[in-house]
C-alpha atoms as a PDB file:
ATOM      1  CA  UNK A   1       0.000   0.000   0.000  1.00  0.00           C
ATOM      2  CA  UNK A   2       3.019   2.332   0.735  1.00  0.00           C
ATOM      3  CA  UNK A   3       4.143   1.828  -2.689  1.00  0.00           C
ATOM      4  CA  UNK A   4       0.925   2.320  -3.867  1.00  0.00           C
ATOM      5  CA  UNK A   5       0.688   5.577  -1.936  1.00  0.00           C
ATOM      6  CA  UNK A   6       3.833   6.966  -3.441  1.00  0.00           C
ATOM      7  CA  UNK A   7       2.961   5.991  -7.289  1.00  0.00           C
ATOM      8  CA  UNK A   8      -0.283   8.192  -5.926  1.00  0.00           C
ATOM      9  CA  UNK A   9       1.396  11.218  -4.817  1.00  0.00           C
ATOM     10  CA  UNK A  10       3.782  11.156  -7.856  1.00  0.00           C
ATOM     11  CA  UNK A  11       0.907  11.321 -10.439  1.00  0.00           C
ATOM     12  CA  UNK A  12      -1.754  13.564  -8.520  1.00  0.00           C
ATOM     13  CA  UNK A  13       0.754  15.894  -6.519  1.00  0.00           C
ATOM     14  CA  UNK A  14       3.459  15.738  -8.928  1.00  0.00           C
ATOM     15  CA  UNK A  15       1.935  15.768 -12.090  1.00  0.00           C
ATOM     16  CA  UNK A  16      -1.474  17.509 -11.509  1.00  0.00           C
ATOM     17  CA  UNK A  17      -0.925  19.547  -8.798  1.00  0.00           C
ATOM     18  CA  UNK A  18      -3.096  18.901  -6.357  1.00  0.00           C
ATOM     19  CA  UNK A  19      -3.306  19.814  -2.932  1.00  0.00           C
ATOM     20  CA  UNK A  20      -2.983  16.391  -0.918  1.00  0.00           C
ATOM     21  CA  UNK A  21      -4.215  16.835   2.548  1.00  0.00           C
ATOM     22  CA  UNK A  22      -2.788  13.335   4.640  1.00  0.00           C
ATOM     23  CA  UNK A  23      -2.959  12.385   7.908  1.00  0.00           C
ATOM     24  CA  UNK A  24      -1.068  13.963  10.665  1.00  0.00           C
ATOM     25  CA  UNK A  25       1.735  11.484  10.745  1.00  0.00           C
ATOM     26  CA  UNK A  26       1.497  10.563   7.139  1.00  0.00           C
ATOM     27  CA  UNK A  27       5.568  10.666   5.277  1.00  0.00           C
ATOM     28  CA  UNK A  28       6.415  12.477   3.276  1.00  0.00           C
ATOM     29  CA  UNK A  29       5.433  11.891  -0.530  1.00  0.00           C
ATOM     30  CA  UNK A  30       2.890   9.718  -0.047  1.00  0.00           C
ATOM     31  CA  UNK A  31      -0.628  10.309  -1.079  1.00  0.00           C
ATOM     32  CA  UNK A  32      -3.295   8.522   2.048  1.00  0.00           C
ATOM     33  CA  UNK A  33      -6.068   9.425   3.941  1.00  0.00           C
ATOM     34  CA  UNK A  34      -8.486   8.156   6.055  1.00  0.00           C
ATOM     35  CA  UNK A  35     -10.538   5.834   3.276  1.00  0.00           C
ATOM     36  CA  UNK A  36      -6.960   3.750   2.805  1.00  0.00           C
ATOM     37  CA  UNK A  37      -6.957   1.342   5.852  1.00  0.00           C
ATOM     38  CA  UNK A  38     -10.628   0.283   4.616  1.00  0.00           C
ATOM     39  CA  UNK A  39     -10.370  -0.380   1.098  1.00  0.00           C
ATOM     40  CA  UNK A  40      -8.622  -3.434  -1.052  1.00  0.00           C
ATOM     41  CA  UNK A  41      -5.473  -1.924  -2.955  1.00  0.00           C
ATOM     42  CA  UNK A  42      -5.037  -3.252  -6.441  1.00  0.00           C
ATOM     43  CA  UNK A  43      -1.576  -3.218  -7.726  1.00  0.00           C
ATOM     44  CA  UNK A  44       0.529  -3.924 -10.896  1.00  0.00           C
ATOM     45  CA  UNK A  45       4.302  -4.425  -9.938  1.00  0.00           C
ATOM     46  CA  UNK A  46       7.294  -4.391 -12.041  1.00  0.00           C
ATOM     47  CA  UNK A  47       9.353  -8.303 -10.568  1.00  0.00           C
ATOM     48  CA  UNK A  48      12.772  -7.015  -8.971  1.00  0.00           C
ATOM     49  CA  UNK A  49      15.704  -6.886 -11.324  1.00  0.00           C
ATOM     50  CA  UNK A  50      19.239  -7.126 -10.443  1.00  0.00           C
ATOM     51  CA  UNK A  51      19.440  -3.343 -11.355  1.00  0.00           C
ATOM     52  CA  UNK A  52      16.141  -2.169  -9.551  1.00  0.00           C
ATOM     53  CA  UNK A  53      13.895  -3.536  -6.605  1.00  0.00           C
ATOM     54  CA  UNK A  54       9.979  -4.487  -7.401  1.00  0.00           C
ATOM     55  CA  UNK A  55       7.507  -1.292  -7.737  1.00  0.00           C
ATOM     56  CA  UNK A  56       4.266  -0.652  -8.126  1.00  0.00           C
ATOM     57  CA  UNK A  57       3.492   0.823 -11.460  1.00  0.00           C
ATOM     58  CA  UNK A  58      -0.357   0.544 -11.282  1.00  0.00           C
ATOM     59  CA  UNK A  59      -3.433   0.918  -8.926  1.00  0.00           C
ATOM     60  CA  UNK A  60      -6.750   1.103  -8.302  1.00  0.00           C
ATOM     61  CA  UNK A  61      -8.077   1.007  -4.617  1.00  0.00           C
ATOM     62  CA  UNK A  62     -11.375  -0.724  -3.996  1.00  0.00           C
ATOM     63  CA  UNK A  63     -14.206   0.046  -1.367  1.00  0.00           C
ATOM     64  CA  UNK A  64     -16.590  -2.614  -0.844  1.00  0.00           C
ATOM     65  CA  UNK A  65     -20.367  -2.514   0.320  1.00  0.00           C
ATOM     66  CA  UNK A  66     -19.373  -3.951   3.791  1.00  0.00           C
ATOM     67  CA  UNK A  67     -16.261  -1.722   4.096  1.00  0.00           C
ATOM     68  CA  UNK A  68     -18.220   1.156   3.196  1.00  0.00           C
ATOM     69  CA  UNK A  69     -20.744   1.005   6.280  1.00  0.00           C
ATOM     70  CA  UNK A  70     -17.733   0.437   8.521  1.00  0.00           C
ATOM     71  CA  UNK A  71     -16.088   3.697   6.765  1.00  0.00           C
ATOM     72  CA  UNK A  72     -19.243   5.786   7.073  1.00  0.00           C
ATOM     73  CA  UNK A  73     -19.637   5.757   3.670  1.00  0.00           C
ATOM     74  CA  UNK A  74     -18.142   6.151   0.364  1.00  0.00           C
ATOM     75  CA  UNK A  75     -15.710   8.115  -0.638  1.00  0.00           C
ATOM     76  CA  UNK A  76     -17.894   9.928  -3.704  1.00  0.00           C
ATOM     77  CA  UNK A  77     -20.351  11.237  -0.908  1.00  0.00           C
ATOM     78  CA  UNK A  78     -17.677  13.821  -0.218  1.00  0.00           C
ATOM     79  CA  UNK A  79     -18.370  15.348  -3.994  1.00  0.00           C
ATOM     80  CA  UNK A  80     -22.257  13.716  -4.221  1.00  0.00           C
ATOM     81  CA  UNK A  81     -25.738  13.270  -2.800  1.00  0.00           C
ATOM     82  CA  UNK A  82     -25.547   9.625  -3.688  1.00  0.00           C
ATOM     83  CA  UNK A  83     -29.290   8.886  -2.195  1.00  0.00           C
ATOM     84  CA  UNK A  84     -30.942   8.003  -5.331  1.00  0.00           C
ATOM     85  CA  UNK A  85     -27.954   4.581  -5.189  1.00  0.00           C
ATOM     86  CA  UNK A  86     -29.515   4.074  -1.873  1.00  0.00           C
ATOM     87  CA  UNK A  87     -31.092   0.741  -2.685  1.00  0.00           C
ATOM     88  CA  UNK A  88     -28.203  -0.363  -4.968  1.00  0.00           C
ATOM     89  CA  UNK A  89     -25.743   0.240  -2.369  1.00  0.00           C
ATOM     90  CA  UNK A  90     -25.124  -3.736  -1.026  1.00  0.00           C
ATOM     91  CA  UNK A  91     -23.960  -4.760  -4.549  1.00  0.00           C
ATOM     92  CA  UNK A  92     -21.712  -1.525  -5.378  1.00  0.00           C
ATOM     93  CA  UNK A  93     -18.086  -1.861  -5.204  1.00  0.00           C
ATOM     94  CA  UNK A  94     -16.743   2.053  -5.066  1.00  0.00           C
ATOM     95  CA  UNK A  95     -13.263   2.982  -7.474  1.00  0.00           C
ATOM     96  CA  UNK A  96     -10.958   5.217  -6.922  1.00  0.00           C
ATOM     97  CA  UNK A  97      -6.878   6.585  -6.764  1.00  0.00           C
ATOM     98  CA  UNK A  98      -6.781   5.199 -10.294  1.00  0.00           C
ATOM     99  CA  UNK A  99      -3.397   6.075 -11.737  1.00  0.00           C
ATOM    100  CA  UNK A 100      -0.345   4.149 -13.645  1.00  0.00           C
ATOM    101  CA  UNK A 101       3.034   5.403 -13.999  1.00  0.00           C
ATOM    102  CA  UNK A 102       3.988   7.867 -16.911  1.00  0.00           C
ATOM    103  CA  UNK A 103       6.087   5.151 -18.827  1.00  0.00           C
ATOM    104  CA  UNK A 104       3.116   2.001 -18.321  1.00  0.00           C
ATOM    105  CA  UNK A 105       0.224   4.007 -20.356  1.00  0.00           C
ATOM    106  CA  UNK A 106      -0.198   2.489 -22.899  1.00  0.00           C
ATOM    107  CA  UNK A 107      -3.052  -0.174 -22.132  1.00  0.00           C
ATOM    108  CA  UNK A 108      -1.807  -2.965 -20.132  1.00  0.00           C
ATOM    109  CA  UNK A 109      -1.360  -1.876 -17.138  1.00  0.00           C
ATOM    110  CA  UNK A 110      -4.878  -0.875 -16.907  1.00  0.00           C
ATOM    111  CA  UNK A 111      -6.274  -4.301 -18.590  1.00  0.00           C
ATOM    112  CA  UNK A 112      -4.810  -6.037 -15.745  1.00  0.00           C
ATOM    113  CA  UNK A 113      -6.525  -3.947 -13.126  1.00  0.00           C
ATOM    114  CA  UNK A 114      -9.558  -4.363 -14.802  1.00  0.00           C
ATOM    115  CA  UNK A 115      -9.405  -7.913 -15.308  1.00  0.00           C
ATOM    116  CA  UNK A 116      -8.541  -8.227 -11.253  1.00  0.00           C
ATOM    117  CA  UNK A 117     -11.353  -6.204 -10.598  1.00  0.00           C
ATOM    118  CA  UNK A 118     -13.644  -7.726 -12.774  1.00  0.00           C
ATOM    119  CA  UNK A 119     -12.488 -11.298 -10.798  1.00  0.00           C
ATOM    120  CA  UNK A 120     -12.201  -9.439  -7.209  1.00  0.00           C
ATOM    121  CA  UNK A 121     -15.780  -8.163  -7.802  1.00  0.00           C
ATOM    122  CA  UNK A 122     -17.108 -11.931  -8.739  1.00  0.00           C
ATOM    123  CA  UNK A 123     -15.717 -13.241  -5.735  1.00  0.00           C
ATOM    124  CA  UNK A 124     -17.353 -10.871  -3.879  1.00  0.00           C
ATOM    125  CA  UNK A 125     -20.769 -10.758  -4.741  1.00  0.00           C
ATOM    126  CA  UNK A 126     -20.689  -7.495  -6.074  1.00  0.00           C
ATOM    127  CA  UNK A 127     -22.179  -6.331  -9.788  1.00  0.00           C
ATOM    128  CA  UNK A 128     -22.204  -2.359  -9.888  1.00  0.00           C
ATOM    129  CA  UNK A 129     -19.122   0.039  -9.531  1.00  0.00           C
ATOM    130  CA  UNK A 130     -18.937   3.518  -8.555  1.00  0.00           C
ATOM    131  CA  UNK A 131     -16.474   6.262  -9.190  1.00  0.00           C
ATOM    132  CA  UNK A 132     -15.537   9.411 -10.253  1.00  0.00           C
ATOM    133  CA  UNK A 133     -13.440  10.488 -13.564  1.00  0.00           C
ATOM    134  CA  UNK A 134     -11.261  13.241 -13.727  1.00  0.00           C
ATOM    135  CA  UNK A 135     -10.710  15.574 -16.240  1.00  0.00           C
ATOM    136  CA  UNK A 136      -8.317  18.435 -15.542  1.00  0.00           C
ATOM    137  CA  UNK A 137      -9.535  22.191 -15.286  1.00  0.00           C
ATOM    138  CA  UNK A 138      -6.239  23.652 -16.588  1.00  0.00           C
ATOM    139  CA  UNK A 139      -8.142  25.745 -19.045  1.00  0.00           C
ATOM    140  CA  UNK A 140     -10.638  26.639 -16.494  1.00  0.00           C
ATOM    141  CA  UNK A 141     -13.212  24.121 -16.958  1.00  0.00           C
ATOM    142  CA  UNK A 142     -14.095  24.114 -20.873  1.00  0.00           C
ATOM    143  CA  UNK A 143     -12.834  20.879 -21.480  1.00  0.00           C
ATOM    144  CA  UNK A 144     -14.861  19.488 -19.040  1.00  0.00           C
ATOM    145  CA  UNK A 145     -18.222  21.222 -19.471  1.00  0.00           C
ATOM    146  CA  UNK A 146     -18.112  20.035 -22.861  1.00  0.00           C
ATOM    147  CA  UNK A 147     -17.297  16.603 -22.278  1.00  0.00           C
ATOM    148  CA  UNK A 148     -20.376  16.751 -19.793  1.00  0.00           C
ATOM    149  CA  UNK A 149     -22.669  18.370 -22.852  1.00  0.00           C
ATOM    150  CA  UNK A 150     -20.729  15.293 -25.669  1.00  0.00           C
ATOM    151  CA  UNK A 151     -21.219  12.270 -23.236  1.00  0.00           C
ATOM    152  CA  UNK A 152     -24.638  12.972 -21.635  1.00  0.00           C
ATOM    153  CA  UNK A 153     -26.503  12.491 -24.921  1.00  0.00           C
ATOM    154  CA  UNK A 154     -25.556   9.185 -25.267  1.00  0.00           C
ATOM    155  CA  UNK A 155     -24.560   8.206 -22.321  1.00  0.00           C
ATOM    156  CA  UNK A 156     -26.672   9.243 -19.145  1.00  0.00           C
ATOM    157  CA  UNK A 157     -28.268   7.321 -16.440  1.00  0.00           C
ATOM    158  CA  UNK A 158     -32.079   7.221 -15.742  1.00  0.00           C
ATOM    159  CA  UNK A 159     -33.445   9.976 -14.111  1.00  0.00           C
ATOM    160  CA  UNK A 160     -33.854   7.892 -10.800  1.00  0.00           C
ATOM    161  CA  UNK A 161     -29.921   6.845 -11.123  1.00  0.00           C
ATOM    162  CA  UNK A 162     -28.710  10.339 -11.282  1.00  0.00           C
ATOM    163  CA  UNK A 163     -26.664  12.171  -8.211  1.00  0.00           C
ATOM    164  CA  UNK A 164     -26.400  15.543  -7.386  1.00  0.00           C
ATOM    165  CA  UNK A 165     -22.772  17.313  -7.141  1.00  0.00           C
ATOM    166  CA  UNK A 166     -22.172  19.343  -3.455  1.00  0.00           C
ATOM    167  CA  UNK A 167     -20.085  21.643  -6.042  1.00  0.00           C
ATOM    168  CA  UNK A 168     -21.185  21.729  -9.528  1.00  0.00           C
ATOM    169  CA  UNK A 169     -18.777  22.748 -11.788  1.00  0.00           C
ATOM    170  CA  UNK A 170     -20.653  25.611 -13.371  1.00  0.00           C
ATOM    171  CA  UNK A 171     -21.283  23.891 -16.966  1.00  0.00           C
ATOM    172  CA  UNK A 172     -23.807  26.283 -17.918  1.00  0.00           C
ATOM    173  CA  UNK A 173     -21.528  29.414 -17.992  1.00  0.00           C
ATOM    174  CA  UNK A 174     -18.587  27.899 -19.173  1.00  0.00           C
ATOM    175  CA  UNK A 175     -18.044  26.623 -23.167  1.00  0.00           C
ATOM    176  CA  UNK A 176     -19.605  23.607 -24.038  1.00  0.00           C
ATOM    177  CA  UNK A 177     -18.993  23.169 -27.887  1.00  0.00           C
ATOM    178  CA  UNK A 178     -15.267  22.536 -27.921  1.00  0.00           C
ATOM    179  CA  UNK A 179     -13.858  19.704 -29.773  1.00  0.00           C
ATOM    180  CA  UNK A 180     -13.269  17.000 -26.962  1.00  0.00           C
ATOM    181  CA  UNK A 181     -12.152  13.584 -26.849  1.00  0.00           C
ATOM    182  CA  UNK A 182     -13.000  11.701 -23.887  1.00  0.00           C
ATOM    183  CA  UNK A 183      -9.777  10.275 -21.768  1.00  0.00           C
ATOM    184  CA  UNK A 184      -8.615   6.885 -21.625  1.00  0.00           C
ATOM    185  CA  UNK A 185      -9.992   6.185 -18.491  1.00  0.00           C
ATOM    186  CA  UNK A 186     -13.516   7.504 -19.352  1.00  0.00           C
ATOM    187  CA  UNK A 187     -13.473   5.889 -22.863  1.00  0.00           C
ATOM    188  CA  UNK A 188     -12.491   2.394 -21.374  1.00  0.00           C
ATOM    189  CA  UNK A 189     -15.393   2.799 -18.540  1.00  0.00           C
ATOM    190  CA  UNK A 190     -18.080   3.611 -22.294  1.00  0.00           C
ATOM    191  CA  UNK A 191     -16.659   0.860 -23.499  1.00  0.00           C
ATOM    192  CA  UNK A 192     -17.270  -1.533 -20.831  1.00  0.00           C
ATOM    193  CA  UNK A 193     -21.443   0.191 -21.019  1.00  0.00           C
ATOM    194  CA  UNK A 194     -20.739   2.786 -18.266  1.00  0.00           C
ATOM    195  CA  UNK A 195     -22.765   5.412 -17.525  1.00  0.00           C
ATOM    196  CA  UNK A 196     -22.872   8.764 -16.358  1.00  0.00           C
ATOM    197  CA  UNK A 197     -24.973   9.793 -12.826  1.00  0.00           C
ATOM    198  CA  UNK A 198     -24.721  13.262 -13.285  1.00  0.00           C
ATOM    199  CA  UNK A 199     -22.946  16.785 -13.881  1.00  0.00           C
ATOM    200  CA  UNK A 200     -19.311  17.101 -13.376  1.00  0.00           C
ATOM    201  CA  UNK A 201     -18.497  18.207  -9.535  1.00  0.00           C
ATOM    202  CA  UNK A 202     -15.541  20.862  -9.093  1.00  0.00           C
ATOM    203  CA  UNK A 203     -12.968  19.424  -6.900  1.00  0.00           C
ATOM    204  CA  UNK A 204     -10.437  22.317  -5.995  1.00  0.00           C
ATOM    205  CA  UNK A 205      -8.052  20.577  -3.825  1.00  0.00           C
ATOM    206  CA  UNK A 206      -7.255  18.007  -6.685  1.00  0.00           C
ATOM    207  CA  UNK A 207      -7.996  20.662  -9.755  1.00  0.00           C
ATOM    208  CA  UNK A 208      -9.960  18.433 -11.578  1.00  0.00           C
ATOM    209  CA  UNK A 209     -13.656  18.174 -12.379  1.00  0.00           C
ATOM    210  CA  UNK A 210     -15.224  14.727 -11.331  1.00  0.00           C
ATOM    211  CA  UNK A 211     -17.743  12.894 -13.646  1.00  0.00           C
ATOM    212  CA  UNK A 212     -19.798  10.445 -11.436  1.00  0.00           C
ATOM    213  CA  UNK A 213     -19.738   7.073 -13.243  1.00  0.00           C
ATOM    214  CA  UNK A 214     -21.501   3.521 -12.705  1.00  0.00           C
ATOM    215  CA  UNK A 215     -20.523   0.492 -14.479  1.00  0.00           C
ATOM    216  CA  UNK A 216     -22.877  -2.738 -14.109  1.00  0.00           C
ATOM    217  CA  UNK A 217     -21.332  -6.214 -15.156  1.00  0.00           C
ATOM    218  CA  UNK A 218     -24.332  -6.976 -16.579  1.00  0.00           C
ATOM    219  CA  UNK A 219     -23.960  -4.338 -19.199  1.00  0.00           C
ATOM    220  CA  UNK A 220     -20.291  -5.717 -20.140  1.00  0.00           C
ATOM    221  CA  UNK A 221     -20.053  -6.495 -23.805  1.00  0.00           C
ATOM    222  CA  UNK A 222     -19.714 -10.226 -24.739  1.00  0.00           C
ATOM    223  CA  UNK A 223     -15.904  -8.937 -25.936  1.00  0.00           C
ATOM    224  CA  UNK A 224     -14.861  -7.422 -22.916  1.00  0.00           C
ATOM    225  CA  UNK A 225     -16.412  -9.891 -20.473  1.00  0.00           C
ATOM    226  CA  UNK A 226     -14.073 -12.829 -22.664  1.00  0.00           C
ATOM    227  CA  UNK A 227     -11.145 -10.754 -21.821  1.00  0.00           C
ATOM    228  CA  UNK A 228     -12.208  -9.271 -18.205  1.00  0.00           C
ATOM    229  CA  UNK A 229     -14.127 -12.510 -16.573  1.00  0.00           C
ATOM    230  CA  UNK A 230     -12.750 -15.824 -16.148  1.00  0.00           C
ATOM    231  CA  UNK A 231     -14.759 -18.767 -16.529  1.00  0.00           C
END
């Protein structure tokens, strides 16, 4: 988990910018908070070399229904009113602290997580995810309020899925008719038959805008659910 802490703080302090807020306590360069000594860690590690010890160069952290209630909730309810997933809530398993290391991006590190997941979930019981998907506000916003106006014609939840953001990003006055291309992350979650829950929620500590997402294996196309579930 320490590892995966530091790969953390390396993408989202280092490379974003944000403004990490740990535990008293916490080391330096490591990304935790209270959430981490409740959830499951996923990990891709690089095997030790005779030039270079083992590392994590993936992760995904996992919050399950049962660690959720001990937790006080999830982590999302922070950025959401998640009430309307009240009934849903014993079969969702919540994402988050997805990141890979600058020089694993290009698509396997993040097949393997997904393929654990996709087996960690089965194991479990659970069917639904939960998470939010950050796009960053370096140009104020713009990119994101049009992503929210491109993806929620096609891709919105029913009305009685949909959450509420505690701080909307304010979509409405910002540009929403820029030329946008969803990013990996969000692509691979449309792939896969996510869908939105809502309007993008500003998140100023981590300078991104959050898109509330829900995935349902039952919605997994025949090709992904070949590669993703075993069996």
């Amino acid at each position: 988990m320490r590892q995966a802490q530091r790969l953390r703080h390396q993408v989202f302090a280092g490379e974003m910018g944000a403004r990490l807020n740990p535990p008293p306590g916490t080391p330096d360069g490591l990304d935790a908070d209270a959430f981490d000594s409740h959830c499951e860690h996923l990990l891709v590690r690089i095997a030790e070399t005779a030039d270079a010890p083992a590392r994590v160069v993936g992760t995904y952290r996992v919050l399950t229904a049962a660690a959720a209630r001990r937790a006080g909730g999830l982590y999302s309810e922070q950025e959401f009113d998640l009430r309307s997933l009240d009934s849903l809530r014993p079969r969702i398993a919540e994402l988050g602290r997805s990141c890979t290391d600058p020089a694993f991006r290009q698509g396997g590190v993040i097949l393997m997580l997904w393929s654990a997941l996709a087996d960690f979930m089965l194991r479990n019981r659970l069917d639904l995810t939960v998470g939010c998907a950050s796009v960053p506000m370096a140009d104020g916003g713009h990119t994101a309020a049009s992503l929210w106006h491109l993806l929620r014609q096609q891709h919105l939840a029913p009305a009685h899925l949909q959450v509420t953001p505690r701080l909307p990003l304010p979509v409405d006055s910002l540009r929403g008719d820029l030329p946008v291309e969803p990013p990996p992350l969000i692509k691979g979650y449309l792939k896969c038959g996510g869908k939105l829950l809502g309007p993008p929620a500003w998140d100023p500590d981590f300078r991104t805008a959050d898109l509330p997402m829900m995935m349902d294996l039952a919605d997994l196309p025949h090709a992904y659910r070949r590669r993703f579930i075993r069996g």
